[in-house]
C-alpha atoms as a PDB file:
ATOM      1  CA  UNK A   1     105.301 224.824  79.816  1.00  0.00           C
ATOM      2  CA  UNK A   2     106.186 228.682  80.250  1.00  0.00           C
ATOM      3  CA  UNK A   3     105.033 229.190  76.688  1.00  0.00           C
ATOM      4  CA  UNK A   4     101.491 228.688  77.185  1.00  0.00           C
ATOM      5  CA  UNK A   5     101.251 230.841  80.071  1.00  0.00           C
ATOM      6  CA  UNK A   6     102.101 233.759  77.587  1.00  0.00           C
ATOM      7  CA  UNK A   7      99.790 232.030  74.637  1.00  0.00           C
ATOM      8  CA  UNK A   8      96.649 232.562  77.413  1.00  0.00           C
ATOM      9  CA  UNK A   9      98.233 235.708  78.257  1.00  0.00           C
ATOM     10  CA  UNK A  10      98.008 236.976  74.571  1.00  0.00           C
ATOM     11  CA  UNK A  11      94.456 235.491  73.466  1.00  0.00           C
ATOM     12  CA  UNK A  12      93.851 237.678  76.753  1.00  0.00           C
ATOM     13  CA  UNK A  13      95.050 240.943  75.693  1.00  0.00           C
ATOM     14  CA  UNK A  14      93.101 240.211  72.159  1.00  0.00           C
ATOM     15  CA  UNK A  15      89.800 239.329  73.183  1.00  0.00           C
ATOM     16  CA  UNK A  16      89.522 240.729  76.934  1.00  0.00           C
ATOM     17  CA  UNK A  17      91.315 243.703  76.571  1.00  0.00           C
ATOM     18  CA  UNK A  18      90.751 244.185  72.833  1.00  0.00           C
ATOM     19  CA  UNK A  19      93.960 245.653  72.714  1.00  0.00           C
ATOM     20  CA  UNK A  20      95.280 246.399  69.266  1.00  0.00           C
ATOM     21  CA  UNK A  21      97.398 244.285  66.752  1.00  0.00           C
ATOM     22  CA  UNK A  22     100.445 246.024  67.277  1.00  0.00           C
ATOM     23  CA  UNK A  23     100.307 246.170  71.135  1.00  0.00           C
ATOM     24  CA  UNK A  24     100.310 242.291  71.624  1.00  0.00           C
ATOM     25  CA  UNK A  25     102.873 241.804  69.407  1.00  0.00           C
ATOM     26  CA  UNK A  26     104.973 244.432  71.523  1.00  0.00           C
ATOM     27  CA  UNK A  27     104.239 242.266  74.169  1.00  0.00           C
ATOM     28  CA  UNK A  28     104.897 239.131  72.700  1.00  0.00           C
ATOM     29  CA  UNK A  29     108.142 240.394  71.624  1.00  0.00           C
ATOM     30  CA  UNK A  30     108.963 241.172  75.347  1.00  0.00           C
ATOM     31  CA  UNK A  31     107.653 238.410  76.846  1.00  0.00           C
ATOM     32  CA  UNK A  32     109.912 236.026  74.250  1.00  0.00           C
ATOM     33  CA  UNK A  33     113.264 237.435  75.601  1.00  0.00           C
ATOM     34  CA  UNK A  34     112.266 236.595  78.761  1.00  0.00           C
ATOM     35  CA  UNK A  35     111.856 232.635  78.239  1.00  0.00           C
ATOM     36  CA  UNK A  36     114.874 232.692  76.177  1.00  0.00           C
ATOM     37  CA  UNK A  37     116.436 234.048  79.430  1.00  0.00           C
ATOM     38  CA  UNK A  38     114.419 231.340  81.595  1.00  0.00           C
ATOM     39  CA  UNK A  39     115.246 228.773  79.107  1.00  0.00           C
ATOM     40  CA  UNK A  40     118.726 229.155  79.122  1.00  0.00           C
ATOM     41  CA  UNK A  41     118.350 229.110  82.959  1.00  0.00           C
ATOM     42  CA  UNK A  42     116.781 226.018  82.840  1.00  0.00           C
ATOM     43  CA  UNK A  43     113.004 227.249  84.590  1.00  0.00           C
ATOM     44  CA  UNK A  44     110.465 225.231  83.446  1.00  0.00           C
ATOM     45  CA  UNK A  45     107.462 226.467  85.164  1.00  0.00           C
ATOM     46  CA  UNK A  46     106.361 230.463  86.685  1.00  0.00           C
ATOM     47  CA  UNK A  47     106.184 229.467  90.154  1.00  0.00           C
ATOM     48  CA  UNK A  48     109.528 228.958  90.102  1.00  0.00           C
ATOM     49  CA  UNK A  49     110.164 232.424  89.222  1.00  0.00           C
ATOM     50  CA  UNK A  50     111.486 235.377  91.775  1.00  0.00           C
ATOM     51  CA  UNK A  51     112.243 238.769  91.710  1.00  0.00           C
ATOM     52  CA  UNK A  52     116.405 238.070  91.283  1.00  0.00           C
ATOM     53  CA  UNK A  53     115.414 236.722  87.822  1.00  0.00           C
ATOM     54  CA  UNK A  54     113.357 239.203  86.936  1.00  0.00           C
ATOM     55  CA  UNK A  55     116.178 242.156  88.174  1.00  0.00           C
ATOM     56  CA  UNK A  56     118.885 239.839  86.527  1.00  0.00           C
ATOM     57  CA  UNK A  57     117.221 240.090  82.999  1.00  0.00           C
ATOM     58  CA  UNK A  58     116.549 243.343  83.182  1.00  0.00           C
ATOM     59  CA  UNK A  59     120.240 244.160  84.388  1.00  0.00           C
ATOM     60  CA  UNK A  60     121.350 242.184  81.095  1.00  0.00           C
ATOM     61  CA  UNK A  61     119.236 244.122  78.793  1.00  0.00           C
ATOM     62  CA  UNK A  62     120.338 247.148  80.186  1.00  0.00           C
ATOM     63  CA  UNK A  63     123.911 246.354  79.758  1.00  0.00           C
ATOM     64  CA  UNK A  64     122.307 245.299  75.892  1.00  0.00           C
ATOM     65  CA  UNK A  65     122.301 248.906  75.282  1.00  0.00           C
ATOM     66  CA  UNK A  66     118.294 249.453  75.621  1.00  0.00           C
ATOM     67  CA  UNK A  67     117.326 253.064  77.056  1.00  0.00           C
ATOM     68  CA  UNK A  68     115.783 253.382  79.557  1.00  0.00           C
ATOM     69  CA  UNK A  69     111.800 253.994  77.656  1.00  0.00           C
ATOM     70  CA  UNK A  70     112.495 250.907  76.176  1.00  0.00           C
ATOM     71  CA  UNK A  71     113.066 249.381  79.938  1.00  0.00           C
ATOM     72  CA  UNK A  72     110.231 250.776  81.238  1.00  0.00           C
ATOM     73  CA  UNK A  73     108.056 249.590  78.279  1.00  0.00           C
ATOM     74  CA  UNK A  74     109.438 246.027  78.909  1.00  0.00           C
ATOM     75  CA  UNK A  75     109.023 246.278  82.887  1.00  0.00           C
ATOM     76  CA  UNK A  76     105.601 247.466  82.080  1.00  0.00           C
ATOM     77  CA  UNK A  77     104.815 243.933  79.476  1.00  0.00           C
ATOM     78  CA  UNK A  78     106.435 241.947  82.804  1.00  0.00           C
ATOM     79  CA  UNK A  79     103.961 243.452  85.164  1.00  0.00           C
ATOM     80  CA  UNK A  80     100.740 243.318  83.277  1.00  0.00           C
ATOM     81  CA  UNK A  81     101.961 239.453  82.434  1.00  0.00           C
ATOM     82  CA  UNK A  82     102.574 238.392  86.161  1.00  0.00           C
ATOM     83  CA  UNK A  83      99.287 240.283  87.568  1.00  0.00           C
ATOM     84  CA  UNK A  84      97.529 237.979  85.134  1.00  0.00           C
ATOM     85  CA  UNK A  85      98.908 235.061  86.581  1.00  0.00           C
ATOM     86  CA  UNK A  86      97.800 236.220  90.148  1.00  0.00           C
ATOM     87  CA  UNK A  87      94.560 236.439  88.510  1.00  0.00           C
ATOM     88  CA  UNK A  88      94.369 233.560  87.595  1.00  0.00           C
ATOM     89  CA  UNK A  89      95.633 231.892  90.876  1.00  0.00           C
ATOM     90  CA  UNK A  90      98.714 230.732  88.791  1.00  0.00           C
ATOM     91  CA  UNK A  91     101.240 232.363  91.357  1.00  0.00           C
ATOM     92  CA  UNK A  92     101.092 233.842  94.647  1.00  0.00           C
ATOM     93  CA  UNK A  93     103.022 236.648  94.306  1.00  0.00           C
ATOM     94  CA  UNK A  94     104.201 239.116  91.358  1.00  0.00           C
ATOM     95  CA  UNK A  95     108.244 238.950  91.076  1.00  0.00           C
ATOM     96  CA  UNK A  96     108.039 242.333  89.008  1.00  0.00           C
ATOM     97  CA  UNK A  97     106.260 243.950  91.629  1.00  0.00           C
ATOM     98  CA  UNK A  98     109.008 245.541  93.514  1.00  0.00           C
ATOM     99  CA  UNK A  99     111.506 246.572  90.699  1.00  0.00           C
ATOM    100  CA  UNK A 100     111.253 250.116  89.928  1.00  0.00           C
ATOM    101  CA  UNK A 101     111.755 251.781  86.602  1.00  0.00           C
ATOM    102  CA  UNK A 102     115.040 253.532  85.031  1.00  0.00           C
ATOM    103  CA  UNK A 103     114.164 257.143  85.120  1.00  0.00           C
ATOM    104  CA  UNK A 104     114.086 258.356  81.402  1.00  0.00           C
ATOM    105  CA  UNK A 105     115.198 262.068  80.222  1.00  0.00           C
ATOM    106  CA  UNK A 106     112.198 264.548  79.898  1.00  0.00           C
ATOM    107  CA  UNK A 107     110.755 264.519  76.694  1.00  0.00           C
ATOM    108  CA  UNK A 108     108.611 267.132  75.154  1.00  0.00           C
ATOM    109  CA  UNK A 109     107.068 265.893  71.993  1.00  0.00           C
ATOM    110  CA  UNK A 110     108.570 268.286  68.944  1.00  0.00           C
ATOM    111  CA  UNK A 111     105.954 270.974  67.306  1.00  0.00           C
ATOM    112  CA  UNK A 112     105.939 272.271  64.107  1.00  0.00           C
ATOM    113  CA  UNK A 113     105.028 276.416  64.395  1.00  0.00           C
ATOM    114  CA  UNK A 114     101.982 277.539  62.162  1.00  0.00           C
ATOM    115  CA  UNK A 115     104.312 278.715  59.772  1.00  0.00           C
ATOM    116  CA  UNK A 116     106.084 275.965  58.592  1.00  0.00           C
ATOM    117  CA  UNK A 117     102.676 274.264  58.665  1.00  0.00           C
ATOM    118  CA  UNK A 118     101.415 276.339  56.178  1.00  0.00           C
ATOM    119  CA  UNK A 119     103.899 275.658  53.747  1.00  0.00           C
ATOM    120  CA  UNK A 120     103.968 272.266  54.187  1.00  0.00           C
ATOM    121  CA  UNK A 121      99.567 272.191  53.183  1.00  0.00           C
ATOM    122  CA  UNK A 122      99.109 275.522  51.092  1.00  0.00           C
ATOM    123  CA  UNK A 123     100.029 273.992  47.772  1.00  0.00           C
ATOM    124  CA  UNK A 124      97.480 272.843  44.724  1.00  0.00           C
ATOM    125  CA  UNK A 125      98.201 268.796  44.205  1.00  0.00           C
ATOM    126  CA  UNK A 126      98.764 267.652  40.857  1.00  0.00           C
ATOM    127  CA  UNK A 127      97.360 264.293  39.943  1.00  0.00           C
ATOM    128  CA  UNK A 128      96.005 261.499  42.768  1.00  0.00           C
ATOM    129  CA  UNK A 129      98.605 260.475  45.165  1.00  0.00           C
ATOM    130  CA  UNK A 130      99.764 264.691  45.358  1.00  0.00           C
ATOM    131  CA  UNK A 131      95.521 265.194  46.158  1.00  0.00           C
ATOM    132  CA  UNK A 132      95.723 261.463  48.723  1.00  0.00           C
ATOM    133  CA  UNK A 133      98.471 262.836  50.511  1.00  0.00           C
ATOM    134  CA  UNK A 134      97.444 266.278  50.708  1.00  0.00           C
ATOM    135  CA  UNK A 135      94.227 264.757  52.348  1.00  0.00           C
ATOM    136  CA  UNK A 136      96.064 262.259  54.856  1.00  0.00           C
ATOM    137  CA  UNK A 137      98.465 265.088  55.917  1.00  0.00           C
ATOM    138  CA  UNK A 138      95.599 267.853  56.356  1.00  0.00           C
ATOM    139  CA  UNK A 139      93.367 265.296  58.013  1.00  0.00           C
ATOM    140  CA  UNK A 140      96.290 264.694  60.311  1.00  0.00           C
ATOM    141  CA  UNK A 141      97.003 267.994  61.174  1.00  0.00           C
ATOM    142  CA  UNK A 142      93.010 269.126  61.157  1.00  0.00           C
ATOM    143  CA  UNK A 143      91.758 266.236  63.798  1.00  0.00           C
ATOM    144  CA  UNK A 144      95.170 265.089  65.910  1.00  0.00           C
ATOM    145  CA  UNK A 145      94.834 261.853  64.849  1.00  0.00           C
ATOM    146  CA  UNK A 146      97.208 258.702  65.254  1.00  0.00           C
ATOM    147  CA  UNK A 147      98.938 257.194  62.176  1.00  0.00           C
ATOM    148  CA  UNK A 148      97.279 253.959  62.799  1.00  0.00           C
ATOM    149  CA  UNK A 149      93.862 255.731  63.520  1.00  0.00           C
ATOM    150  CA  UNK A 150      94.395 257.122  60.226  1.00  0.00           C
ATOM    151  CA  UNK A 151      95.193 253.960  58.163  1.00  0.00           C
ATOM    152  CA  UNK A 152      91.920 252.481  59.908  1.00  0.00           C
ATOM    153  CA  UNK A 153      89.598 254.946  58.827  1.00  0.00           C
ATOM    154  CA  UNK A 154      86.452 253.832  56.206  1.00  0.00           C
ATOM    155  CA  UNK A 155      84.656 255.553  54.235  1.00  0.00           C
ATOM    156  CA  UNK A 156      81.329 255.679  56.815  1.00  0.00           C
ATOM    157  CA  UNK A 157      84.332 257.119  59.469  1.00  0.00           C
ATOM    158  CA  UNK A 158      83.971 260.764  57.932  1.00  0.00           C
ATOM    159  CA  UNK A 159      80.373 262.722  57.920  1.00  0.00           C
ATOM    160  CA  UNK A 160      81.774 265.266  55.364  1.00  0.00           C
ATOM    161  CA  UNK A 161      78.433 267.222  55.760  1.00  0.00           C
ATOM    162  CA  UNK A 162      78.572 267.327  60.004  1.00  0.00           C
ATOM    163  CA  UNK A 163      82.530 267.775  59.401  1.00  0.00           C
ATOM    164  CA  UNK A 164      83.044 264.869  61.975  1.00  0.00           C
ATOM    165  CA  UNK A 165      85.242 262.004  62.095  1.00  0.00           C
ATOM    166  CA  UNK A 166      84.393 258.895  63.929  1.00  0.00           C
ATOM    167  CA  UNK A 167      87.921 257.156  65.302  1.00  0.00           C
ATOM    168  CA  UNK A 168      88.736 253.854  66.578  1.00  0.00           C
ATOM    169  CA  UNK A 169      91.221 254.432  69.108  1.00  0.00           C
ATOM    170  CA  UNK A 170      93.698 252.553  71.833  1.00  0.00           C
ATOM    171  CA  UNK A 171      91.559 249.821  73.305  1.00  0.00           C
ATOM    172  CA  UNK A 172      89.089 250.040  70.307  1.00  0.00           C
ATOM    173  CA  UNK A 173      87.505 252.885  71.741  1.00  0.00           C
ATOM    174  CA  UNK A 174      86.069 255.403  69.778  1.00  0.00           C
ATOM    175  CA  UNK A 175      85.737 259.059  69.538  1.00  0.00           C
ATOM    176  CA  UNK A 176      84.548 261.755  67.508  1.00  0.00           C
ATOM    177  CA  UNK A 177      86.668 264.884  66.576  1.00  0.00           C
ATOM    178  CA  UNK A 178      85.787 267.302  64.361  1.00  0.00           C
ATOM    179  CA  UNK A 179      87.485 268.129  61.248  1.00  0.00           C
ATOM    180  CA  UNK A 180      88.470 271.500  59.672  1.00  0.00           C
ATOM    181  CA  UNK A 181      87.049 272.719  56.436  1.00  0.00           C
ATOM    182  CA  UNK A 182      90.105 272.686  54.840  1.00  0.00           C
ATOM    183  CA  UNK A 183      90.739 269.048  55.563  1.00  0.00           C
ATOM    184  CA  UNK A 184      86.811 268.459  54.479  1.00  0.00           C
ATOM    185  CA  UNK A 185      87.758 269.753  50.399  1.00  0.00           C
ATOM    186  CA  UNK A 186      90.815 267.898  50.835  1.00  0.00           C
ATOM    187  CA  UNK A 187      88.890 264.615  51.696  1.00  0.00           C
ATOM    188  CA  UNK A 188      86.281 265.635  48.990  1.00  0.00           C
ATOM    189  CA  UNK A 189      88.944 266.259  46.271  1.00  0.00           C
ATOM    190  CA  UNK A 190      90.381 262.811  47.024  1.00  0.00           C
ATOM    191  CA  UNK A 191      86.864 261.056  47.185  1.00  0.00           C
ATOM    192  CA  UNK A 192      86.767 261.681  43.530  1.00  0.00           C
ATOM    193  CA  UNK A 193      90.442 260.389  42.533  1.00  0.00           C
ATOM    194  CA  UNK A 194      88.721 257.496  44.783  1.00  0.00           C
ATOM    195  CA  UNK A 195      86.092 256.594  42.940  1.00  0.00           C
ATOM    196  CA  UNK A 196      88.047 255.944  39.730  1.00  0.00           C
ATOM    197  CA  UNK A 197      90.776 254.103  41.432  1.00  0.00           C
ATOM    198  CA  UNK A 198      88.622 251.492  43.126  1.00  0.00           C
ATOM    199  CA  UNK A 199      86.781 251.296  39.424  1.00  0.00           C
ATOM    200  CA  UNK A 200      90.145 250.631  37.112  1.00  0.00           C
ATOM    201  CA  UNK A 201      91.475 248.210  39.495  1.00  0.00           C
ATOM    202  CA  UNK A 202      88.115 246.712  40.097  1.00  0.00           C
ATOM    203  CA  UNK A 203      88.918 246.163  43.982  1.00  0.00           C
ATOM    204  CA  UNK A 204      86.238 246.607  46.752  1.00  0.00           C
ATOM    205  CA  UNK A 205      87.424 248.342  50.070  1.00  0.00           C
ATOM    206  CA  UNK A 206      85.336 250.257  52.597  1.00  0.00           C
ATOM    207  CA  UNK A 207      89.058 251.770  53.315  1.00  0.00           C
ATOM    208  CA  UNK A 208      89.055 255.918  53.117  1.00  0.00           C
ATOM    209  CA  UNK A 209      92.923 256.067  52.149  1.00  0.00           C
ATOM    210  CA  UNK A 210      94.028 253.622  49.347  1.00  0.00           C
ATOM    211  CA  UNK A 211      97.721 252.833  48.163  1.00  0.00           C
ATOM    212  CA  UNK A 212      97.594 252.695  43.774  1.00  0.00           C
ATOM    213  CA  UNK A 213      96.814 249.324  44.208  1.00  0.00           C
ATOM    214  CA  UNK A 214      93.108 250.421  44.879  1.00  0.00           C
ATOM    215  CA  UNK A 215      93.898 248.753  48.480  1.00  0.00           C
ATOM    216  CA  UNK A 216      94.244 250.587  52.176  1.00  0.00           C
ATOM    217  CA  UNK A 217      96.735 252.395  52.768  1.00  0.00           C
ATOM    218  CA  UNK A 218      99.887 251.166  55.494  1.00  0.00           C
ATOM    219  CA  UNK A 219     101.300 253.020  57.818  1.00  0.00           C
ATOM    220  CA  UNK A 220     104.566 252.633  56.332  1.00  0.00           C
ATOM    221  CA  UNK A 221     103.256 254.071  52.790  1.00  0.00           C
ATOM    222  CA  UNK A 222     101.690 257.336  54.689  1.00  0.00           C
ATOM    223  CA  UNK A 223     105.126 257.890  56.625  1.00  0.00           C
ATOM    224  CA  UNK A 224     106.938 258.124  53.064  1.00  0.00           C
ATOM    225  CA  UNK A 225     104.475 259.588  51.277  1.00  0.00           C
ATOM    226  CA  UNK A 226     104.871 262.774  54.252  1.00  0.00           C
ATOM    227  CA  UNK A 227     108.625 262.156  53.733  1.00  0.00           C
ATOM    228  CA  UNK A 228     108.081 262.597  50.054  1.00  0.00           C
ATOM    229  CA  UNK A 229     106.034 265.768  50.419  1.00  0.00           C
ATOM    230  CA  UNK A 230     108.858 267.266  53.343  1.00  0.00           C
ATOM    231  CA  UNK A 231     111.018 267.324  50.235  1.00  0.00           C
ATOM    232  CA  UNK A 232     108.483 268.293  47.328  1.00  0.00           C
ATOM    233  CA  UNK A 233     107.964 271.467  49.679  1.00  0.00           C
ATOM    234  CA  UNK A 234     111.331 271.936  50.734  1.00  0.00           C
ATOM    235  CA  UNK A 235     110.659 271.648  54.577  1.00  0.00           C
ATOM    236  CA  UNK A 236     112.663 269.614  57.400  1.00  0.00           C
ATOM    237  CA  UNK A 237     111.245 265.862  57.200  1.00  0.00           C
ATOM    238  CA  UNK A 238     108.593 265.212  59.801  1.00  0.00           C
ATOM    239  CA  UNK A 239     106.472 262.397  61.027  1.00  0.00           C
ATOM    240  CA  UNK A 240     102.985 261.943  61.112  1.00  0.00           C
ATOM    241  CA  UNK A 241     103.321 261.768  65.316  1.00  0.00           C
ATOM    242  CA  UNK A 242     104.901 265.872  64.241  1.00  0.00           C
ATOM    243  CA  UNK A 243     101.548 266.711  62.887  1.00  0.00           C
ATOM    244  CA  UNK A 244      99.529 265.316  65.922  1.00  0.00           C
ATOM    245  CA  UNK A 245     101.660 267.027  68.183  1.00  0.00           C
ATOM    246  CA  UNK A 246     101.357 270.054  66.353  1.00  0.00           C
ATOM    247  CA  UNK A 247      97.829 270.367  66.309  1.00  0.00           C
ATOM    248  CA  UNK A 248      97.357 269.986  70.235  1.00  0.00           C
ATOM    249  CA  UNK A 249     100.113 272.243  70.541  1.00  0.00           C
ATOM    250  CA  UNK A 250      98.526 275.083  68.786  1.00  0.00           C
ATOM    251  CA  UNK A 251      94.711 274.233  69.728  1.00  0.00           C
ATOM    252  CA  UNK A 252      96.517 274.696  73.484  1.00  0.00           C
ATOM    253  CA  UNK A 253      98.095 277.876  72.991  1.00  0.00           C
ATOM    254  CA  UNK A 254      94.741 279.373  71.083  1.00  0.00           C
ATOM    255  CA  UNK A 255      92.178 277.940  73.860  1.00  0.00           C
ATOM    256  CA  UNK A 256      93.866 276.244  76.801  1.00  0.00           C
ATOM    257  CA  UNK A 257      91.353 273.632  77.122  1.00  0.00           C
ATOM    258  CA  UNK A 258      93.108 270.783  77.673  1.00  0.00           C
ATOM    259  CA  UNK A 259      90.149 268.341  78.626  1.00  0.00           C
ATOM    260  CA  UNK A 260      88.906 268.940  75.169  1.00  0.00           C
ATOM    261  CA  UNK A 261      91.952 268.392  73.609  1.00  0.00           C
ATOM    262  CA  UNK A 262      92.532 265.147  75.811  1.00  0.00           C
ATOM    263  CA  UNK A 263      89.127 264.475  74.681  1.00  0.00           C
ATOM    264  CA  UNK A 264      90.220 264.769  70.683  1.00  0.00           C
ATOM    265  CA  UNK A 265      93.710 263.297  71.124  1.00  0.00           C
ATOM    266  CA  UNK A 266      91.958 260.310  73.164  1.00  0.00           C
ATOM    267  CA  UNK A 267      93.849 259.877  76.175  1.00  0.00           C
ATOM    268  CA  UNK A 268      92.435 257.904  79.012  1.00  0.00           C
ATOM    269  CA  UNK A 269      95.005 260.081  81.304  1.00  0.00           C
ATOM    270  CA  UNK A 270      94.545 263.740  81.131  1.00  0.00           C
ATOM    271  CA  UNK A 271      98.617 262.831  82.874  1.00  0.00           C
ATOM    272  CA  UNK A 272      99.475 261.990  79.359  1.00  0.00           C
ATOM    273  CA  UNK A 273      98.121 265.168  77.845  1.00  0.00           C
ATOM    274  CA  UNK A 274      99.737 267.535  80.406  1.00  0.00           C
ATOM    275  CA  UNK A 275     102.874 267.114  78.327  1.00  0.00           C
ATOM    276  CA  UNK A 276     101.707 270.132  76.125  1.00  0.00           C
ATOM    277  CA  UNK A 277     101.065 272.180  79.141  1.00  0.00           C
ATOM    278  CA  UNK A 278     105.033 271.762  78.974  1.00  0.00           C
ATOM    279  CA  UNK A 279     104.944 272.720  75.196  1.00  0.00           C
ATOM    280  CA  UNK A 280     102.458 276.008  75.844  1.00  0.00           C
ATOM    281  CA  UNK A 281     104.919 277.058  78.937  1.00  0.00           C
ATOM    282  CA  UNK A 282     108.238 276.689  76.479  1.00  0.00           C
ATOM    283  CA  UNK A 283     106.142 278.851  74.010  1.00  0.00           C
ATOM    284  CA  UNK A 284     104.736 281.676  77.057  1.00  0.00           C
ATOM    285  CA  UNK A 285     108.259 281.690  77.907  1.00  0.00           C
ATOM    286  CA  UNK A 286     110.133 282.723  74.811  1.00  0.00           C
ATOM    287  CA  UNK A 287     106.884 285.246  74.189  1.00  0.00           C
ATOM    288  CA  UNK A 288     108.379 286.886  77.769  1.00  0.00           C
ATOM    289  CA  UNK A 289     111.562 286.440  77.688  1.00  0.00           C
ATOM    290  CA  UNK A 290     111.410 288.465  74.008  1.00  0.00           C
ATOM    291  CA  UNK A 291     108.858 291.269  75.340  1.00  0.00           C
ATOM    292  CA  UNK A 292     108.874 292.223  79.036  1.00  0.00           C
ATOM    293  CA  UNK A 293     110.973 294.603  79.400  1.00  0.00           C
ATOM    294  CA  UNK A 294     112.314 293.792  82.627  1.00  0.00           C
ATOM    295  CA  UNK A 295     113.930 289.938  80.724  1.00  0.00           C
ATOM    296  CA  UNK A 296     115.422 291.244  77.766  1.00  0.00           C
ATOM    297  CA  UNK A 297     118.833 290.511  78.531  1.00  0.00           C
ATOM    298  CA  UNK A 298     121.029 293.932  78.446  1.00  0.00           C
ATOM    299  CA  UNK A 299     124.035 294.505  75.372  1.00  0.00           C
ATOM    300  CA  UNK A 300     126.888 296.406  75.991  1.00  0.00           C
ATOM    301  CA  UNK A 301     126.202 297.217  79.359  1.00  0.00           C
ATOM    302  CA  UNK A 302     128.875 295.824  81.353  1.00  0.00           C
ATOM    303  CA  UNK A 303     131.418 298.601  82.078  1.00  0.00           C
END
């Protein structure tokens, strides 16, 4: 059966890999178009698989409308699936090995400026979600950290007195990054609101960030609570992937260390943390083109 090819393939990616929740179920997702494809096609079994198939379905979902990161992602699912069947002696030969990848546009992540930073955080929180979310969206902005990073985080994950925040990353790895001061009485303000949340609703969490219920926070809840405080501030709507960008965007352009900022954003690739290299030029450039005298473009001067 093709289906428990991709069952193995999944309790795989769990247990060997430890990859996270959310990445198997990516894959699952991808892998479950494909046997509706195969299905359809009447396959029964991955040997009888070849690389027509696989450049067929991917032709198809092209013509779906997916772009081409979405392709790439999916190609990528294919790939990592089919190696694991040469792996495990299944098949002889990968049918994904020799289709290549739609190129997608360039894309430079977007960056808030300092400014607009500071009036999104310089503001005194009334009552405990205003204090929560002033903590989750300093923390963000303080450390670099990813949204599900954040929702992860217990209450051992922050040494308020080292002003250090221990991180479970991609591929459960973990990392410490160190944490401004202003995050740290953000995070202390909170802890308090804390205390007597988890004591009128009489729940028990090790979670740092709680929803009302007294229970840890989602992902979803911390993207509209950012929303929520866009608007209460009167500032452009941003993500919390904004704020991470934004903080290795400006620790770039103040030190231009990027191994320790690879180190803090945990990439495995410094490749993937080049991209604000990219960011710092766009910024050197517009610092130029605005001051040396010899790029100002000339007014008025054409006779």
């Amino acid at each position: 059966m093709l289906n428990d090819k991709v069952t193995e393939f999944i309790s795989y990616l769990e247990t060997v890999k430890q990859f996270s929740n959310n990445t198997t179920k990516s894959y699952k997702r991808d892998l479950d178009r494909f046997l509706d494809y195969l299905s359809d096609k009447g396959i029964s079994t991955w040997k009888e698989i070849n690389e027509s198939d696989v450049r067929t379905f991917v032709n198809k979902e092209r013509r779906r409308g997916l772009s081409p990161r979405s392709i790439q992602r999916t190609l990528s699912s294919y790939r990592s699936f089919f190696n694991y069947l040469l792996q495990e002696l299944y098949i002889e030969k990968s049918p994904a090995e020799n289709i290549s990848s739609p190129k997608s546009p360039s894309y430079l992540p977007k960056a808030m400026d300092a400014d607009l930073v500071q009036r999104l955080l310089d503001f005194k929180p009334k009552g405990m979600l205003e204090v929560r979310d002033k903590a989750i969206a300093e923390l963000l902005y303080s450390s670099g950290l990813r949204l599900s990073e954040l929702c992860d985080l217990d209450l051992n994950s922050i040494n308020i007195k080292e002003r250090i925040c221990r991180v479970i990353g991609k591929g459960k790895k973990t990392r410490d990054v160190p944490v401004g001061k202003k995050a740290i009485q953000s995070i202390r303000d909170w802890m308090l609101y804390r205390r007597d949340l988890v004591e009128s609703k009489q729940t028990q969490t090790e979670a740092l960030f709680l929803n009302n219920k007294g229970k840890r926070i989602s992902p979803r809840s911390v993207q509209l609570r950012l929303e929520k405080l866009c608007v209460m501030r009167g500032l452009p709507g941003i993500n919390p992937h904004t704020l991470r960008h934004s903080f290795a965007s400006h620790v770039l352009e103040s030190s231009g260390d990027l191994r320790a900022i690879q180190e803090m954003l945990g990439h495995s690739d410094i490749g993937t943390t080049q991209i604000y290299t990219k960011l710092d030029f766009q910024h050197l450039s517009k610092v130029y083109d605005k001051s040396h005298p010899r790029a100002k473009k000339e007014k008025d001067n054409d006779h």
